[in-house]
Protein backbone atom coordinates (compact mmCIF):
# COMPACT_ATOMS: atom_id res chain seq x y z
CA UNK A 1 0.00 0.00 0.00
CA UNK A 2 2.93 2.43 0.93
CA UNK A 3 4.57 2.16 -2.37
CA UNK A 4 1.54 1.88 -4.29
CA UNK A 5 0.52 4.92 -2.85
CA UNK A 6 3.69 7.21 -3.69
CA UNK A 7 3.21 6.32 -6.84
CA UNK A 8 0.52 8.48 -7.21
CA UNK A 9 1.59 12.54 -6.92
CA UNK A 10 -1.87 13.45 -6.41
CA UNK A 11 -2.14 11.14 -2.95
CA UNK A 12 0.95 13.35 -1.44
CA UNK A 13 -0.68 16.61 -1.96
CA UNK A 14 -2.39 18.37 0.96
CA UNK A 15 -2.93 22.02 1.60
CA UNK A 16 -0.27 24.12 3.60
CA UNK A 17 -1.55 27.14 4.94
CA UNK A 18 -3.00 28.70 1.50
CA UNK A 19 -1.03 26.48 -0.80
CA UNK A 20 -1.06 23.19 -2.15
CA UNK A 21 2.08 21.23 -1.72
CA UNK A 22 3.35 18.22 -3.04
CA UNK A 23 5.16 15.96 -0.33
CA UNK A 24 8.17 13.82 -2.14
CA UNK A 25 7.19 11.14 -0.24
CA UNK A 26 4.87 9.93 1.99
CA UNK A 27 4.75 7.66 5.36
CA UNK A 28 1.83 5.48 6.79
CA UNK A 29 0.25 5.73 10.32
CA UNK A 30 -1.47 2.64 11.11
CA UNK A 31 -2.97 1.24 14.13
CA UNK A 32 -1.31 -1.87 16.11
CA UNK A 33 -3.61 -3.72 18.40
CA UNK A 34 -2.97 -3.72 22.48
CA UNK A 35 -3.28 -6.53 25.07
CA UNK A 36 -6.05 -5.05 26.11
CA UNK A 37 -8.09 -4.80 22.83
CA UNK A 38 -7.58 -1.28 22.30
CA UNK A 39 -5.32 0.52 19.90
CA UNK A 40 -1.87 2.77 19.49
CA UNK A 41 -1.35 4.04 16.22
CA UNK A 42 2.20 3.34 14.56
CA UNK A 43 4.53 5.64 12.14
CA UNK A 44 5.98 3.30 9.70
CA UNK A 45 8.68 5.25 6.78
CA UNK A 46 9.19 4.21 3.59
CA UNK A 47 11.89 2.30 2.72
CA UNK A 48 13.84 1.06 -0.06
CA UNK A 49 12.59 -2.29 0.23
CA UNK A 50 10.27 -4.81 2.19
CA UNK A 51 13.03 -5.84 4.23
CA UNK A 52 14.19 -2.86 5.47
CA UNK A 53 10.19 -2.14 5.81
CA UNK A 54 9.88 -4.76 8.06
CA UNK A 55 13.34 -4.88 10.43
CA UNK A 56 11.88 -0.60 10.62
CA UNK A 57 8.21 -1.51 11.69
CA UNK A 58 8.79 -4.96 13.69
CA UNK A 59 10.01 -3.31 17.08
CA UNK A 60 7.56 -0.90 16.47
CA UNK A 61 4.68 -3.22 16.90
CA UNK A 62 5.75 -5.28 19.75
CA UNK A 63 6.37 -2.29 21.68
CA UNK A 64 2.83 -0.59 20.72
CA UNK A 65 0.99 -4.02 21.66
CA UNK A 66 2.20 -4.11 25.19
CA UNK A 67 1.76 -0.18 25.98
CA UNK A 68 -1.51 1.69 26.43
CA UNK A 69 -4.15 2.77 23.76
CA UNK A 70 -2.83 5.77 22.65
CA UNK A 71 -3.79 7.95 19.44
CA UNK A 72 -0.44 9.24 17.71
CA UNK A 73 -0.02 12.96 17.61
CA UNK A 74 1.99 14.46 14.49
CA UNK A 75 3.18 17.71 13.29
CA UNK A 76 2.58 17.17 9.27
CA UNK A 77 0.48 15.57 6.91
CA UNK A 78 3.06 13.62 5.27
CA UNK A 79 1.35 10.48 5.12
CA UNK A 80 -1.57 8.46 5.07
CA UNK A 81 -3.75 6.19 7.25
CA UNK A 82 -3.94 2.26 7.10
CA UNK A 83 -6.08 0.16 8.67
CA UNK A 84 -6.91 -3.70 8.30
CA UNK A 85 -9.78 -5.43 9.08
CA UNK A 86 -8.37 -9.19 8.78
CA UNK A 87 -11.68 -10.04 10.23
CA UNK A 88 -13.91 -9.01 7.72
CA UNK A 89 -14.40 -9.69 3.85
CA UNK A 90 -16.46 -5.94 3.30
CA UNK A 91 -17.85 -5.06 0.06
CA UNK A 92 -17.89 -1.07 1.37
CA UNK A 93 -16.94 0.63 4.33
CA UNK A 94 -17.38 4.61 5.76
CA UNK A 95 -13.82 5.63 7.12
CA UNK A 96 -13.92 7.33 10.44
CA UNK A 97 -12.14 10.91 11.49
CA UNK A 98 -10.13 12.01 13.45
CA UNK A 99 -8.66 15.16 13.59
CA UNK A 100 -6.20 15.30 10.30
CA UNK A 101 -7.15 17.46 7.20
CA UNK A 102 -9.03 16.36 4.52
CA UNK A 103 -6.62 15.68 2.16
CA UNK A 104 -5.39 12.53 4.14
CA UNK A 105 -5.93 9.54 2.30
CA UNK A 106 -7.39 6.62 3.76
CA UNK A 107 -7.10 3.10 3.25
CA UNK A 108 -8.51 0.14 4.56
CA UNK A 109 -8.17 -3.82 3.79
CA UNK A 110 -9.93 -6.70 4.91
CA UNK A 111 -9.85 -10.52 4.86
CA UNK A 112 -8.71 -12.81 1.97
CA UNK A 113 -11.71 -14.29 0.50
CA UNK A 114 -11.76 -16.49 -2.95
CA UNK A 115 -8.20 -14.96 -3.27
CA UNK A 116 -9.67 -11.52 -3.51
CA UNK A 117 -8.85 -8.92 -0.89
CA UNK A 118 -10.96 -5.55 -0.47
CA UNK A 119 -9.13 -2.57 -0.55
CA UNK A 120 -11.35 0.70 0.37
CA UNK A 121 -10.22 4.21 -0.07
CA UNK A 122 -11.24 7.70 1.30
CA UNK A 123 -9.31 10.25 -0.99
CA UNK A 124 -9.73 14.06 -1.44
CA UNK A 125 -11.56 14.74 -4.68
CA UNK A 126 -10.15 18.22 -4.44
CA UNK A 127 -6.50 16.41 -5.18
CA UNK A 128 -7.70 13.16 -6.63
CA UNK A 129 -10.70 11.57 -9.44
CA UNK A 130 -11.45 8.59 -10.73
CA UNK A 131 -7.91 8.62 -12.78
CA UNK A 132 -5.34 9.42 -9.73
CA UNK A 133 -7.84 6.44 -7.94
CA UNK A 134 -7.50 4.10 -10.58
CA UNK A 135 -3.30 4.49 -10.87
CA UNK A 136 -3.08 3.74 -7.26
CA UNK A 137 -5.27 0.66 -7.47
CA UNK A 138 -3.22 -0.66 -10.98
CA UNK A 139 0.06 -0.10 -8.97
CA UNK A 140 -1.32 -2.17 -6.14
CA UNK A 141 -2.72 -4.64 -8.36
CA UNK A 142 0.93 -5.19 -9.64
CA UNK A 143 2.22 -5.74 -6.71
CA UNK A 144 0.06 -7.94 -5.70
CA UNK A 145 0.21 -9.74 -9.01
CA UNK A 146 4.53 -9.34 -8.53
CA UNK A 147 5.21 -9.94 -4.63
CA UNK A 148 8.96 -10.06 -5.45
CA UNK A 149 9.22 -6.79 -6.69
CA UNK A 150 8.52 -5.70 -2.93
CA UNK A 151 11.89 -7.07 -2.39
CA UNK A 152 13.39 -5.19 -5.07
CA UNK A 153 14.84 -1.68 -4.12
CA UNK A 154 12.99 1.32 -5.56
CA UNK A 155 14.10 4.83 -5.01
CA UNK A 156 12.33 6.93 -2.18
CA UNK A 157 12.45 10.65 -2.96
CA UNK A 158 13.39 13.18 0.08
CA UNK A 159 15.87 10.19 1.34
C-alpha cells in the first residue's frame, strides 16, 4: 500500500496554509492492536525495500501491543492512514475521522476471501478523481500480481 501509494503525486498533496504542496514522499500511520483490545497508532517510513520495511516496523509493533491505547499525535500531513480489518471480507466501508485534514488519504483492507482482498479508499476529490484512484489501485494490483518486486529496491524521494 505504501509504495503503491507514492506512486501516485496526487495522494501526497495536501494544503499548507493557502497552498497546495506536493510531499516527495509519503509515510503510513497505522494502528497496532494492544493486550487489552484497544489501539496505538504506529509511524511506519518508507523504505527502499520490504526488508528494510519490516526490520523498521517490527520493534515498532511489539512495543505498541504491550503499551496503552494511545492515538499518535503528528506535526505534518506527510502520510496516510492504514487500517486492516483481517476479520472481515467488506464489500464497502465509511472511514472514520479524526482530527487530520481532509486531504489525508485513507485506506482500509480486509480478509482474503476467494483470493480476492478488499481494498477501500477515502481520498480528497479536491487532489484526486477517478484517474489518480485508478493508478493507485493498478500499482497495487501489480504488486500484488509481482510480490517479489517488494523485495526489489525502488528509489524513495526526500531520502
Amino acid at each position: 500500500m505504501l509504495r503503491a501509494t507514492n506512486s501516485v503525486p496526487q495522494l501526497k498533496q495536501r494544503v499548507l496554509g493557502d497552498k497546495v504542496i506536493e510531499y516527495p514522499n509519503i509515510e503510513v500511520m497505522t494502528p497496532v492492536m494492544t493486550a487489552n483490545e484497544g489501539f496505538r497508532q504506529i509511524w511506519c517510513e518508507n523504505t527502499a525495500d520490504f526488508l528494510s520495511f519490516t526490520k523498521a516496523v517490527t520493534p515498532q509493533i511489539e512495543i505498541a501491543k504491550t503499551t496503552e491505547a494511545a492515538p499518535l499525535r503528528v506535526q505534518n500531513e506527510n502520510f496516510f492512514c492504514a487500517s486492516c480489518l483481517p476479520w472481515v471480507h467488506f464489500s464497502a466501508i465509511t472511514h472514520a475521522e479524526f482530527s487530520f485534514g481532509s486531504a489525508v488519504p485513507t485506506l482500509t483492507w480486509g480478509k482474503l476471501k476467494d483470493g480476492k482482498i478488499p481494498v477501500a479508499c477515502k481520498f480528497n476529490h479536491a487532489f484526486v478523481d477517478g484517474l489518480h484512484a485508478s493508478r493507485f489501485f493498478m500499482q497495487l494490483e501489480a504488486l500484488f500480481t509481482d510480490p517479489d518486486s517488494l523485495w526489489k529496491e525502488h528509489p524513495v524521494e526526500g531520502r
